[in-house]
N, C-alpha and C. Protein backbone atom coordinates (compact mmCIF):
# COMPACT_ATOMS: atom_id res chain seq x y z
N UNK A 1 43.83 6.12 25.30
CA UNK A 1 42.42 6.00 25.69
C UNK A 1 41.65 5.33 24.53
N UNK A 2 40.73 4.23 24.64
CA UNK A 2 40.28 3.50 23.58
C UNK A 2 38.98 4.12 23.43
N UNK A 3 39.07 4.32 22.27
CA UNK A 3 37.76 4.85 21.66
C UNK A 3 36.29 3.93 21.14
N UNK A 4 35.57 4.30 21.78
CA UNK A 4 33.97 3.91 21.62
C UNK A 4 33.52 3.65 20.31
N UNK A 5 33.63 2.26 19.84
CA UNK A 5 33.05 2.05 18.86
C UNK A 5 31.93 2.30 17.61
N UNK A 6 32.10 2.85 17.06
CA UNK A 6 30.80 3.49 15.99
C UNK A 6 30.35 2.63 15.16
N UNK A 7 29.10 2.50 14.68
CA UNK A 7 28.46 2.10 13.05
C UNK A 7 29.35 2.53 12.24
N UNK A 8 29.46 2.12 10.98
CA UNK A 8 29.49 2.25 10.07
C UNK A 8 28.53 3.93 9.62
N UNK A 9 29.28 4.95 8.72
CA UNK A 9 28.80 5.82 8.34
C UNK A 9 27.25 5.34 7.06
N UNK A 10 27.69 4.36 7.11
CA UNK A 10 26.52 3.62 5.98
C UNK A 10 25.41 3.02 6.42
N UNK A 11 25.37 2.91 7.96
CA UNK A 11 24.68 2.32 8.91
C UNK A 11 24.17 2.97 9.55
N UNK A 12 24.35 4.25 9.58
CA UNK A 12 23.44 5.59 10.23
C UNK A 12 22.12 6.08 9.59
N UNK A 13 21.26 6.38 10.36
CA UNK A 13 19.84 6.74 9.74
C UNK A 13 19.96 8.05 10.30
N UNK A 14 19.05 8.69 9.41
CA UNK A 14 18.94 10.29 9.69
C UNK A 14 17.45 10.38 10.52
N UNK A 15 17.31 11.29 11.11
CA UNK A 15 16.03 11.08 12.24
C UNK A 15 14.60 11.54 11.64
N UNK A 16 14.12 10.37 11.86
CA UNK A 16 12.70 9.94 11.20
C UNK A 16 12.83 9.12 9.66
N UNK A 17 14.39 8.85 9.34
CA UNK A 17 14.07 8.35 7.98
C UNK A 17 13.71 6.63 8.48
N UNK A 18 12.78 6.29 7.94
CA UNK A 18 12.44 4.65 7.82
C UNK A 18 13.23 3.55 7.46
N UNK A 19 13.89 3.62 6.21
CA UNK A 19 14.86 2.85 5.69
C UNK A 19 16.25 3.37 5.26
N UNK A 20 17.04 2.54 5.79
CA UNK A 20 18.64 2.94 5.69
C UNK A 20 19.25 3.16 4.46
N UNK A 21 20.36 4.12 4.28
CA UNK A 21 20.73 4.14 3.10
C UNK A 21 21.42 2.62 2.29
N UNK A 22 21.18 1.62 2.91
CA UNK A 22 21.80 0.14 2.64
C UNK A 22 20.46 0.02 1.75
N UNK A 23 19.49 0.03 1.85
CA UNK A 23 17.97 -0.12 1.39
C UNK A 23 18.04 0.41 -0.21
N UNK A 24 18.00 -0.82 -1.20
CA UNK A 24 18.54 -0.68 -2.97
C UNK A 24 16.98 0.01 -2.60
N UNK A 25 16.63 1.38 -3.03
CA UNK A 25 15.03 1.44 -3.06
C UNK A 25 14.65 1.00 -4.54
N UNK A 26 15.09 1.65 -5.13
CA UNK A 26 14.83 1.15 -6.74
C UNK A 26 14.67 0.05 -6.85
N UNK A 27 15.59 -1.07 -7.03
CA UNK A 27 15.77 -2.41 -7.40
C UNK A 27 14.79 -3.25 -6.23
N UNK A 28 14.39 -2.50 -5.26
CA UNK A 28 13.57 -3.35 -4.52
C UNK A 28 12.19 -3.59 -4.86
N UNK A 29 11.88 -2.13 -4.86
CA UNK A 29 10.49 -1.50 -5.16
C UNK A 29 10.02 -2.46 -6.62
N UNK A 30 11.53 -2.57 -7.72
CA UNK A 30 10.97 -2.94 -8.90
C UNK A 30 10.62 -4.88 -9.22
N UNK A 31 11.33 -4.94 -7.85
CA UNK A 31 10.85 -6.57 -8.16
C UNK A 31 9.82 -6.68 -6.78
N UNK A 32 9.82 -5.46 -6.32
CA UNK A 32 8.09 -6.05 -5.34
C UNK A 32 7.03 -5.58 -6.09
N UNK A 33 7.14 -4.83 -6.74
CA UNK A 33 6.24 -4.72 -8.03
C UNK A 33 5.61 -5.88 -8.87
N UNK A 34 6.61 -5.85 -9.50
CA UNK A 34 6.53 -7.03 -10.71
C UNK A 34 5.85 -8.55 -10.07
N UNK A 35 6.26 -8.63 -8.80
CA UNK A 35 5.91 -9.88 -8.02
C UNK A 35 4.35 -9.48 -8.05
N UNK A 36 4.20 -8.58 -7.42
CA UNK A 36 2.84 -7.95 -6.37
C UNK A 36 1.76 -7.84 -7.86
N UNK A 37 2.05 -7.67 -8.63
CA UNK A 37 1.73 -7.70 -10.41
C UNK A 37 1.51 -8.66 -10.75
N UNK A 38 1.93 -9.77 -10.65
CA UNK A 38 2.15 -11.12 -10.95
C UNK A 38 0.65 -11.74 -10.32
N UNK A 39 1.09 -11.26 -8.77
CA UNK A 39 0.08 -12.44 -7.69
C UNK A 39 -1.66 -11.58 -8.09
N UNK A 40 -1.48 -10.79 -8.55
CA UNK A 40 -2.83 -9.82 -8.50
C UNK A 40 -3.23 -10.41 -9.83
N UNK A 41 -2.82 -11.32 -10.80
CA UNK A 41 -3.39 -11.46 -12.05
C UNK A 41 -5.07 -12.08 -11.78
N UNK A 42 -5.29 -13.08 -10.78
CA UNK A 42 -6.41 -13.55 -10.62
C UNK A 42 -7.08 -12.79 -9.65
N UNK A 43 -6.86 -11.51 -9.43
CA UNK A 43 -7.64 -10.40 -8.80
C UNK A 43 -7.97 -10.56 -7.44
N UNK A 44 -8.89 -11.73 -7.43
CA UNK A 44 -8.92 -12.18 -5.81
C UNK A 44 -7.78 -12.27 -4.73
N UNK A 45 -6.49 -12.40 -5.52
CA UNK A 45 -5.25 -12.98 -4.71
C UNK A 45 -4.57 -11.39 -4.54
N UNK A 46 -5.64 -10.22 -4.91
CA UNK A 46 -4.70 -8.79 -4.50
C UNK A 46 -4.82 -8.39 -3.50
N UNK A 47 -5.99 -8.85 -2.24
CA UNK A 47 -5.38 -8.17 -0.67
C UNK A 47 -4.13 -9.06 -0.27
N UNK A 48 -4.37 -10.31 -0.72
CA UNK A 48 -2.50 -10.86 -0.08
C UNK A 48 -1.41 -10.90 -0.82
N UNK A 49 -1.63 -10.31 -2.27
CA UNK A 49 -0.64 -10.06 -3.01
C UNK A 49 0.19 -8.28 -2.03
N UNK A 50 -1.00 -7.74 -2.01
CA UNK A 50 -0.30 -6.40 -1.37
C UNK A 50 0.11 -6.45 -0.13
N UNK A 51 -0.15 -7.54 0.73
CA UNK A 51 -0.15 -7.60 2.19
C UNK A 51 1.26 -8.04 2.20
N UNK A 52 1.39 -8.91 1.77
CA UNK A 52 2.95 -9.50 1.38
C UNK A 52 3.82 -8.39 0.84
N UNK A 53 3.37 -7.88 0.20
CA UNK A 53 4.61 -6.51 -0.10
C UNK A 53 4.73 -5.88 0.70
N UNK A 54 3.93 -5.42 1.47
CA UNK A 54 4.19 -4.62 2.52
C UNK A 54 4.97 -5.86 3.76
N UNK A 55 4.61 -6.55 4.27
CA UNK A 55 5.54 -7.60 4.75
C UNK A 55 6.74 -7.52 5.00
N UNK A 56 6.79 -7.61 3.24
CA UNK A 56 8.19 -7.68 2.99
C UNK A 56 9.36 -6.90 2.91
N UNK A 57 8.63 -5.74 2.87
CA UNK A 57 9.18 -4.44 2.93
C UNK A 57 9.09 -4.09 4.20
N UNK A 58 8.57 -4.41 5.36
CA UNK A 58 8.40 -4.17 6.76
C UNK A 58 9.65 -4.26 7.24
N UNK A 59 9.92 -5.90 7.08
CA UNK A 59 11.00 -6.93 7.47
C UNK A 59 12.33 -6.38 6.58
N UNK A 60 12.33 -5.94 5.89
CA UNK A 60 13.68 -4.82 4.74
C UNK A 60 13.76 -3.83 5.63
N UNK A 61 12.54 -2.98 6.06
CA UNK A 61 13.15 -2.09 7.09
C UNK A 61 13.57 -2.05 8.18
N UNK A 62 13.21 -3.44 8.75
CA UNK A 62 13.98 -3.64 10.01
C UNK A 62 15.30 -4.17 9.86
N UNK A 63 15.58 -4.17 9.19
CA UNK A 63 17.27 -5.26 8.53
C UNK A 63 17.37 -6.89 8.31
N UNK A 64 16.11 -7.02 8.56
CA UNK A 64 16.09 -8.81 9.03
C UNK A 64 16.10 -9.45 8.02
N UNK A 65 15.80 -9.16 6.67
CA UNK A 65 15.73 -9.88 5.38
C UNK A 65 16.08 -8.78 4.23
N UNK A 66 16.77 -9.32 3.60
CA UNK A 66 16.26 -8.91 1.89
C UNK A 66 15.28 -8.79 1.44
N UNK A 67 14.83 -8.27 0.64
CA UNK A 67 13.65 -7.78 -0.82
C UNK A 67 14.40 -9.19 -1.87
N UNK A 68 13.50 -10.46 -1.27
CA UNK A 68 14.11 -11.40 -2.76
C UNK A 68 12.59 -12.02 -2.60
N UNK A 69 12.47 -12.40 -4.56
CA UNK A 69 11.13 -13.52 -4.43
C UNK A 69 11.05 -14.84 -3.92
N UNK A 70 11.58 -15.51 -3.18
CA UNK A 70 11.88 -16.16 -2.48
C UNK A 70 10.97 -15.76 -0.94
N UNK A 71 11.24 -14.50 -0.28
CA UNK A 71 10.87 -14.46 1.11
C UNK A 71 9.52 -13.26 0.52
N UNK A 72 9.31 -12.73 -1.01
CA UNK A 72 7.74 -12.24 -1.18
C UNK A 72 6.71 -13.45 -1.53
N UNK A 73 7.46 -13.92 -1.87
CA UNK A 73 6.74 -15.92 -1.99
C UNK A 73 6.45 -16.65 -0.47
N UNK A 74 6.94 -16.44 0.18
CA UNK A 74 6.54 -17.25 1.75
C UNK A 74 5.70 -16.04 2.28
N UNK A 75 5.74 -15.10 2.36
CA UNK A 75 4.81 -14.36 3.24
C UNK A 75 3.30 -14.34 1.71
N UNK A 76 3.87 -14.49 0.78
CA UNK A 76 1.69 -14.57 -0.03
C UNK A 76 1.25 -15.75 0.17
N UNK A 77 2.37 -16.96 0.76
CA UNK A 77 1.78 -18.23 0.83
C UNK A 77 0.88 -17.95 2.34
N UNK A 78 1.53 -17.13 3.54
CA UNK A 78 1.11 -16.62 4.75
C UNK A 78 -0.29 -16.28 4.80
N UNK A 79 -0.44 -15.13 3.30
CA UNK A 79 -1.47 -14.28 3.74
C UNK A 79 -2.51 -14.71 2.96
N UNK A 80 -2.33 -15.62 1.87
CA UNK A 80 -3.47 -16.37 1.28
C UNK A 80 -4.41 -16.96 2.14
N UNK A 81 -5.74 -16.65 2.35
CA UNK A 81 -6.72 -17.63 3.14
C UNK A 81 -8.17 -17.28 2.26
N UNK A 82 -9.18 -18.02 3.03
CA UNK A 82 -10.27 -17.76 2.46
C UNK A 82 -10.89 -16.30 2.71
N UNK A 83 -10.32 -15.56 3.55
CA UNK A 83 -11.03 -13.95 3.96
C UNK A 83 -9.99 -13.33 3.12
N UNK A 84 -9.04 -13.38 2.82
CA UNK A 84 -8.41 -12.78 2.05
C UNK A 84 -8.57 -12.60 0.72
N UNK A 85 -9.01 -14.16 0.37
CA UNK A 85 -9.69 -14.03 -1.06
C UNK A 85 -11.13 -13.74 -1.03
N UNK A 86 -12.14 -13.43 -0.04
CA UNK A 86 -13.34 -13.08 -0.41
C UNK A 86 -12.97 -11.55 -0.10
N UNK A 87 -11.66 -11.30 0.63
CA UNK A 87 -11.58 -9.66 0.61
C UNK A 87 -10.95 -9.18 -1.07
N UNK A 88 -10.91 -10.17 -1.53
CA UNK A 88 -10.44 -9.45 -3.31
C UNK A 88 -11.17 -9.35 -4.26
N UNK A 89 -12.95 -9.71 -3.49
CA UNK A 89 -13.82 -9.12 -4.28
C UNK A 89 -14.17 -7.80 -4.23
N UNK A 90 -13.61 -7.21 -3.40
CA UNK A 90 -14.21 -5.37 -3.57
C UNK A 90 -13.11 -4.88 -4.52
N UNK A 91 -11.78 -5.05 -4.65
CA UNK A 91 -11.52 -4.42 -5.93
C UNK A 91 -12.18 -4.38 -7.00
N UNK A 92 -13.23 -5.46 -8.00
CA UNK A 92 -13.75 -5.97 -8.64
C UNK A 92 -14.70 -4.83 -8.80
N UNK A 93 -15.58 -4.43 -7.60
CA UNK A 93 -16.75 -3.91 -7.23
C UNK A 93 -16.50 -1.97 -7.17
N UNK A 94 -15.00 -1.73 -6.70
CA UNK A 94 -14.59 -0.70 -6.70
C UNK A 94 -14.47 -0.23 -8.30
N UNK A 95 -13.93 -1.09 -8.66
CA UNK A 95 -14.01 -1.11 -10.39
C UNK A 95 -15.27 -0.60 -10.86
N UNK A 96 -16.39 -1.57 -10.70
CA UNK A 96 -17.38 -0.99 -11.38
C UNK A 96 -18.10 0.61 -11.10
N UNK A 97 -17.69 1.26 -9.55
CA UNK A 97 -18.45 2.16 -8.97
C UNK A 97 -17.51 2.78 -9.86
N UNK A 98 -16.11 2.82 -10.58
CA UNK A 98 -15.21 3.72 -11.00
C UNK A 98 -16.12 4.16 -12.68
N UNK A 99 -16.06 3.18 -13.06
CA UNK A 99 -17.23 2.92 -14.59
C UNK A 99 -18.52 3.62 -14.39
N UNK A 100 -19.00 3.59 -13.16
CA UNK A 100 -20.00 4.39 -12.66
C UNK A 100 -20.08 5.50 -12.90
N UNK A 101 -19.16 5.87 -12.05
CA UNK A 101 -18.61 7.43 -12.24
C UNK A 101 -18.61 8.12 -13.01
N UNK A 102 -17.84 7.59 -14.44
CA UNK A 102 -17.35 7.79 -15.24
C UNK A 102 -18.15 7.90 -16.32
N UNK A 103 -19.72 7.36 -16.51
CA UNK A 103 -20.33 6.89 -17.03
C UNK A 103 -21.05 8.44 -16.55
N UNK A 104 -21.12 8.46 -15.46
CA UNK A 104 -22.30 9.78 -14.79
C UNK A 104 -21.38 10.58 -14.92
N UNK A 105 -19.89 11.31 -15.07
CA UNK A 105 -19.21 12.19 -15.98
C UNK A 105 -19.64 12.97 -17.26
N UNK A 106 -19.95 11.57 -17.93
CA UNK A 106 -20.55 11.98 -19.44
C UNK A 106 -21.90 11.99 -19.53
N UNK A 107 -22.38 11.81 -18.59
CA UNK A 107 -24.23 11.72 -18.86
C UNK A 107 -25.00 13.11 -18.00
N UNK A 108 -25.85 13.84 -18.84
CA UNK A 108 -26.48 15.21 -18.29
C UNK A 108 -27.91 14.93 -17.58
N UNK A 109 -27.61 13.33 -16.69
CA UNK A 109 -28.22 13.43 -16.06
C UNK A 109 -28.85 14.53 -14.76
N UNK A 110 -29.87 14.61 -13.82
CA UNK A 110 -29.97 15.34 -12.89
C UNK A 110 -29.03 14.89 -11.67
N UNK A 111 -28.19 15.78 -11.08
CA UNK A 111 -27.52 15.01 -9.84
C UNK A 111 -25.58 14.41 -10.35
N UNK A 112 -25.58 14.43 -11.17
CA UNK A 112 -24.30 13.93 -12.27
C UNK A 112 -23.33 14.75 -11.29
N UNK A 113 -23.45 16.01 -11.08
CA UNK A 113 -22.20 16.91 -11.24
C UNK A 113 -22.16 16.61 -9.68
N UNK A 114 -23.00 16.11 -9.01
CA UNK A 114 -22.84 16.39 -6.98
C UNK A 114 -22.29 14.36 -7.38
N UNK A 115 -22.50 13.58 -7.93
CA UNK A 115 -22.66 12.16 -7.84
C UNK A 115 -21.42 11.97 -8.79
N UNK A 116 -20.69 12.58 -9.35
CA UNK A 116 -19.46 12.37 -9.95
C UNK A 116 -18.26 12.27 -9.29
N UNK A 117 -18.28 13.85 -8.32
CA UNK A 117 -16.84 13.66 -7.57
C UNK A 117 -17.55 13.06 -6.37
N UNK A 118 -18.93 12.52 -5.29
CA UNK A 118 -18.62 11.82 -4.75
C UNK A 118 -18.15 10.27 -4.63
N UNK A 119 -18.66 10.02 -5.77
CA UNK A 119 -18.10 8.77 -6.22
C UNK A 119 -16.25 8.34 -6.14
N UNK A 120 -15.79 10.15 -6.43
CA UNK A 120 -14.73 9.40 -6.47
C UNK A 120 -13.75 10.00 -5.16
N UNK A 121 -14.40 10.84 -4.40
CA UNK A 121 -13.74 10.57 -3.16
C UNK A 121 -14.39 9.38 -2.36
N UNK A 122 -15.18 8.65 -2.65
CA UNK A 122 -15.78 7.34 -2.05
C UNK A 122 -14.52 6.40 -2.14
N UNK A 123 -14.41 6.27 -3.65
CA UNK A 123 -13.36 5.24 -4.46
C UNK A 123 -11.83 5.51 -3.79
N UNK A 124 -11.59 6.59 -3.64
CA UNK A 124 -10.20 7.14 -3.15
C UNK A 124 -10.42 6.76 -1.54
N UNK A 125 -11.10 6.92 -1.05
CA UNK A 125 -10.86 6.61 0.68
C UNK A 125 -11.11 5.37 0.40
N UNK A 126 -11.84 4.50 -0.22
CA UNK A 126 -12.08 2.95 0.33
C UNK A 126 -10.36 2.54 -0.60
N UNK A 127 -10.06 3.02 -1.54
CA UNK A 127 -8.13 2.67 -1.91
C UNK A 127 -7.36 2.99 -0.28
N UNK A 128 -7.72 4.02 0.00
CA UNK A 128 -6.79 4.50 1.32
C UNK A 128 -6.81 3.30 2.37
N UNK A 129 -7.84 3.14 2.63
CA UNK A 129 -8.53 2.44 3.92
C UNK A 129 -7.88 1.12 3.46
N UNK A 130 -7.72 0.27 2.35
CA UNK A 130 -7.69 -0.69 1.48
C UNK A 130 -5.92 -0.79 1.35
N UNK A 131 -5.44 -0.20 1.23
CA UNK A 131 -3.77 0.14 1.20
C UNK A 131 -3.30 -0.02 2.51
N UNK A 132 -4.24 0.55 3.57
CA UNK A 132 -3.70 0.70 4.95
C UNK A 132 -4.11 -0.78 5.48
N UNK A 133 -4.87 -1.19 5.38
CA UNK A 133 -5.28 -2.57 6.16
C UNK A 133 -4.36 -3.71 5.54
N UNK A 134 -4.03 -3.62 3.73
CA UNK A 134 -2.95 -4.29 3.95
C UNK A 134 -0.94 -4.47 4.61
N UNK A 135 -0.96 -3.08 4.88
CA UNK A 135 0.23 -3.23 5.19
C UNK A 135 0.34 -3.19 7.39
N UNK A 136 -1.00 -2.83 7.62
CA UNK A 136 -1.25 -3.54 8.98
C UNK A 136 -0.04 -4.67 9.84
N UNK A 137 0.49 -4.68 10.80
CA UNK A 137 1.49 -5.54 11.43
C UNK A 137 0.35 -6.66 12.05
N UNK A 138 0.28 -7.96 11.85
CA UNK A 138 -0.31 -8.83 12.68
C UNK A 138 -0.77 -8.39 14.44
N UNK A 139 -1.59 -9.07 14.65
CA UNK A 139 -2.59 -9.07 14.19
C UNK A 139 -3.52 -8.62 13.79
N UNK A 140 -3.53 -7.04 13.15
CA UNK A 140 -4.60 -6.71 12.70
C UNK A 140 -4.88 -6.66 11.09
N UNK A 141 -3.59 -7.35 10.47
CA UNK A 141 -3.70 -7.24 9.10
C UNK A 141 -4.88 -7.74 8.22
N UNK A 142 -5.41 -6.39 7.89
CA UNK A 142 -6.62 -6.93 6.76
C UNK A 142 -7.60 -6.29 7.64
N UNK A 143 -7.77 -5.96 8.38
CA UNK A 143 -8.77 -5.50 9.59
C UNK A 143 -9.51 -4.07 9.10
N UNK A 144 -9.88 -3.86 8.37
CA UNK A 144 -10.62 -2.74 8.11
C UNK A 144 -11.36 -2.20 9.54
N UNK A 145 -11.50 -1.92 9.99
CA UNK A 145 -12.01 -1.76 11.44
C UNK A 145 -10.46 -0.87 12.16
N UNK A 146 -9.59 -1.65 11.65
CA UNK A 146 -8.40 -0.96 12.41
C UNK A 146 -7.55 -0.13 11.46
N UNK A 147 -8.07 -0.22 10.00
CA UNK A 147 -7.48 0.40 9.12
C UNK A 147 -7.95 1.73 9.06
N UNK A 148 -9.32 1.90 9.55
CA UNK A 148 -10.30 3.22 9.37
C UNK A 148 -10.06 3.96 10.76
N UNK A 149 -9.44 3.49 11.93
CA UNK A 149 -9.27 4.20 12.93
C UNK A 149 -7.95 4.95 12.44
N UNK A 150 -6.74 4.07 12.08
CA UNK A 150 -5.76 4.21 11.81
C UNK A 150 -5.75 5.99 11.13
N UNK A 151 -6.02 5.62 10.31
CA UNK A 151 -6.65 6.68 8.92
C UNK A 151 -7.19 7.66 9.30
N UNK A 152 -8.00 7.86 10.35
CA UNK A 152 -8.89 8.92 11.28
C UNK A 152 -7.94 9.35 12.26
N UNK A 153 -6.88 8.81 12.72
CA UNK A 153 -6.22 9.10 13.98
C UNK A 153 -4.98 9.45 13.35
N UNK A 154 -4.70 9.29 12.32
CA UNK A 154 -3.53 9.71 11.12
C UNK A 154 -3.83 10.79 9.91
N UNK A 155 -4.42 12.08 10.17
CA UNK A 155 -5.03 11.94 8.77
C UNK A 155 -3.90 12.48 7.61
N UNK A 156 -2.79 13.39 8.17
CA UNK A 156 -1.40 13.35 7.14
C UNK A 156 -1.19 12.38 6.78
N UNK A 157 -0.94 11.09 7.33
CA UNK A 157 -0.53 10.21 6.93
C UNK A 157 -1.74 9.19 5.65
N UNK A 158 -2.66 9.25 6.02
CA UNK A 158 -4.01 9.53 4.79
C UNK A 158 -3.89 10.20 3.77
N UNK A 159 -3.64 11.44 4.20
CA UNK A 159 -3.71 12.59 2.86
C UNK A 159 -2.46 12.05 1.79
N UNK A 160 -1.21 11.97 2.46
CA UNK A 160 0.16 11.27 1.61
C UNK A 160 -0.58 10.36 1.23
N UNK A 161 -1.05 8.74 1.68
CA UNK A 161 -1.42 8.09 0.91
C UNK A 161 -2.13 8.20 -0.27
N UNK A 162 -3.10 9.33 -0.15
CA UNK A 162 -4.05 9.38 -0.47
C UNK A 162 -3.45 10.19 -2.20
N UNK A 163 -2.32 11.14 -2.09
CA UNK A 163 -1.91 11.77 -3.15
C UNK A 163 -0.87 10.50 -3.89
N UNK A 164 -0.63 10.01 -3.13
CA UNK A 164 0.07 8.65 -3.62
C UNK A 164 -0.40 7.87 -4.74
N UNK A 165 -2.29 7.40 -4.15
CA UNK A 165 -3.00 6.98 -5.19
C UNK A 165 -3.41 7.53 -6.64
N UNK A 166 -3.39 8.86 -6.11
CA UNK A 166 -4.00 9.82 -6.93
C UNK A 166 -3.06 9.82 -8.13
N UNK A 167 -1.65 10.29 -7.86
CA UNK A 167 -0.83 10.17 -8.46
C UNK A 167 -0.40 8.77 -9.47
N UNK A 168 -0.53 7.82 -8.45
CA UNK A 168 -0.26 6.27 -9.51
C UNK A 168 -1.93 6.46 -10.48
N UNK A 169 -2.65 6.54 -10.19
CA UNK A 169 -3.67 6.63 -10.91
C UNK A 169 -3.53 7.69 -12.25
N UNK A 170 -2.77 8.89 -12.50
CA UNK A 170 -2.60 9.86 -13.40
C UNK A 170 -1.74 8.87 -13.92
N UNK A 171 -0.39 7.75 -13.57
CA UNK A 171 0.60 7.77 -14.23
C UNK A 171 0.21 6.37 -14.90
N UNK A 172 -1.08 5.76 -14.45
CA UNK A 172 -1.58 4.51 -14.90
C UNK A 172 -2.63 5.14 -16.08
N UNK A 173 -2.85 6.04 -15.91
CA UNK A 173 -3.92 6.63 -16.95
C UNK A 173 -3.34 7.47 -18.01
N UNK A 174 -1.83 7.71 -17.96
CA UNK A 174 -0.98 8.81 -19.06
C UNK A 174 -0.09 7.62 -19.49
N UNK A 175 0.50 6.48 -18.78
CA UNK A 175 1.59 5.86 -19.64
C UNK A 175 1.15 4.33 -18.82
N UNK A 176 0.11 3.52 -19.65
CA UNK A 176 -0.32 2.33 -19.22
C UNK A 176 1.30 1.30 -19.29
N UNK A 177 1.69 1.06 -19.77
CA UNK A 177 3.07 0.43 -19.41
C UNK A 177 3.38 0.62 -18.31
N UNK A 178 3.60 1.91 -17.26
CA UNK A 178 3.74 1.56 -15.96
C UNK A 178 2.94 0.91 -14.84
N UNK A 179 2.02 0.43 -15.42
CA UNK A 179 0.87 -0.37 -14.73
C UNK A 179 1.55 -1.51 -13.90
N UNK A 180 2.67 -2.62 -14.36
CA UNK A 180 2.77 -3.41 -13.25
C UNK A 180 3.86 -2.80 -12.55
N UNK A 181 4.29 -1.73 -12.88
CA UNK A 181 5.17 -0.95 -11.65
C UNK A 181 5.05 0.08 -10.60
N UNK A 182 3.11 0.09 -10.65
CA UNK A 182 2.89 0.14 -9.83
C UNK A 182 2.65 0.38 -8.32
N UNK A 183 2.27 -1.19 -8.13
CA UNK A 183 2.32 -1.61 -6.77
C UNK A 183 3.34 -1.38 -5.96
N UNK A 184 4.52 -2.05 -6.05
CA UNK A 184 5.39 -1.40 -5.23
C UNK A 184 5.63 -0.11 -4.80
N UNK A 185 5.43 0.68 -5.43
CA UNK A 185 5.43 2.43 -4.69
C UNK A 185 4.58 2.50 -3.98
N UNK A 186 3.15 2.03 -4.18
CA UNK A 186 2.11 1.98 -3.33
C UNK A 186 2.09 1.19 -1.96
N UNK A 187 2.59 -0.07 -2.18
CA UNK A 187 2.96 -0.42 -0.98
C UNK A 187 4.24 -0.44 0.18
N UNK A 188 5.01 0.46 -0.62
CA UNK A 188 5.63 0.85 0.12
C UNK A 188 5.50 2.65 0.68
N UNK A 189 4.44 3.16 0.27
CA UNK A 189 4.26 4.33 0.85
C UNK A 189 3.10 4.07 1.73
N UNK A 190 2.04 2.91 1.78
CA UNK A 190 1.21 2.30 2.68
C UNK A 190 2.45 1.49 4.20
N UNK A 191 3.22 1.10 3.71
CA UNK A 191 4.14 0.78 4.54
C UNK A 191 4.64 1.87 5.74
N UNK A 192 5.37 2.81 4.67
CA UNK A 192 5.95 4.17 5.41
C UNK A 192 4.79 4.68 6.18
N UNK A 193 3.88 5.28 5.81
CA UNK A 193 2.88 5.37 6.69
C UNK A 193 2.41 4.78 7.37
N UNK A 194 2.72 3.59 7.64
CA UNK A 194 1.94 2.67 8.86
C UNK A 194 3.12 2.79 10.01
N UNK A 195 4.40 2.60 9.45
CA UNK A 195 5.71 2.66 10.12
C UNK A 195 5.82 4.19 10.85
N UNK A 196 5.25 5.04 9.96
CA UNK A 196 5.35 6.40 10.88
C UNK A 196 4.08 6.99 11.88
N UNK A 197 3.37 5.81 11.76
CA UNK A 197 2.01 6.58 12.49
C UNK A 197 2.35 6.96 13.92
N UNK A 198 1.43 7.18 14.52
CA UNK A 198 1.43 7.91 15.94
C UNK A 198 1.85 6.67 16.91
N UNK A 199 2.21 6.64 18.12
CA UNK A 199 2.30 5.22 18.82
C UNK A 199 1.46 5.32 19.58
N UNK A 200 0.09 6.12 20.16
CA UNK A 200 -1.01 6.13 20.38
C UNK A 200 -1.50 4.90 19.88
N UNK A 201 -1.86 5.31 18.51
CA UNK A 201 -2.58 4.27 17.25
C UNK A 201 -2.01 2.97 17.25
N UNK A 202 -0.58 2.76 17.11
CA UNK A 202 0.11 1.57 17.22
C UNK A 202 -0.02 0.96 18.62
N UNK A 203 -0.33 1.19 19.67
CA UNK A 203 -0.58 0.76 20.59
C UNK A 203 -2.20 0.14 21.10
N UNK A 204 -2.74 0.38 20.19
CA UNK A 204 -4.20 0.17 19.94
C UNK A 204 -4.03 -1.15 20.34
């Protein structure tokens, strides 16, 4: 009696995991980093520097490509446009509300102590909202409009992001050397979460 062909034991996913154990996570993560690091030097070019990582890491989880700079280079050439670069002025701007903050931290002004932490759950949801719109599947990528439903109709999947940031933010603020390594964790846990949302939401 001929027996029914199987996968490969290396080719099996466990239920609900996203990416296969074939998936180098390390070695991927560390050159979508370094790339995603690279394209963000002129600041403006960081919603399609991150959009492209996530991309690229989309297309890794479906099996269809490799994690090489080669195919994170064709999808930032993709996502480069003029809304993309006027969308890389709010990092700039998020920046300063952070200095803000930080500034009303140390100052005994009136209002300091209620205007400190809202500032920075402001700063932390517009990162959330900002993480999620780039790793968005066409056509809504970049769509803030569909990133904030997303986020509302997900909110575990928010909160993870959201400790995600929190976290790269402690490890960017305790050991600045990991600064261009980053991005890649971030966009690939903006990824995972977009990949696991509800299919309600994805059907939007």
């Amino acid at each position: 009696m001929a027996r029914t062909p199987t996968a490969p034991p290396r080719e099996r996913r466990e239920p609900g995991e996203v990416f296969g154990p074939g998936f180098s996570l390390f070695a991927d993560m560390l050159l979508v980093s370094l790339l995603t690091s690279a394209a963000c030097l002129p600041v403006v070019t960081a919603p399609a520097a991150f959009a492209a990582a996530s991309a690229t890491l989309r297309r890794a989880a479906g099996g269809t490509v490799q994690v090489r700079a080669g195919t994170y280079g064709t999808h930032l050439r993709a996502q480069l446009s003029a809304r993309s670069v006027a969308l890389g002025l709010v990092p700039p701007l998020l920046a300063v509300v952070v200095l803000i903050d930080a500034a009303l931290m140390r100052a005994a002004l009136p209002g300091a102590a209620v205007m400190a932490p809202a500032l920075t759950l402001l700063v932390l949801g517009a990162t959330v909202v900002a993480l999620r719109a780039t790793a968005l599947p066409a056509p809504h990528l970049l769509s803030a409009r569909e990133a904030l439903l997303r986020s509302a109709a997900d909110p575990r999947g928010s909160l993870l992001l959201a400790a995600a940031v929190v976290f790269g933010a402690l490890l960017a603020w305790s050991i600045p050397l990991l600064v261009p390594l980053l991005p890649g964790p971030l966009a690939f846990a903006a990824t995972v979460v977009d990949l696991r949302s509800p299919a309600d939401v994805l059907e939007r």
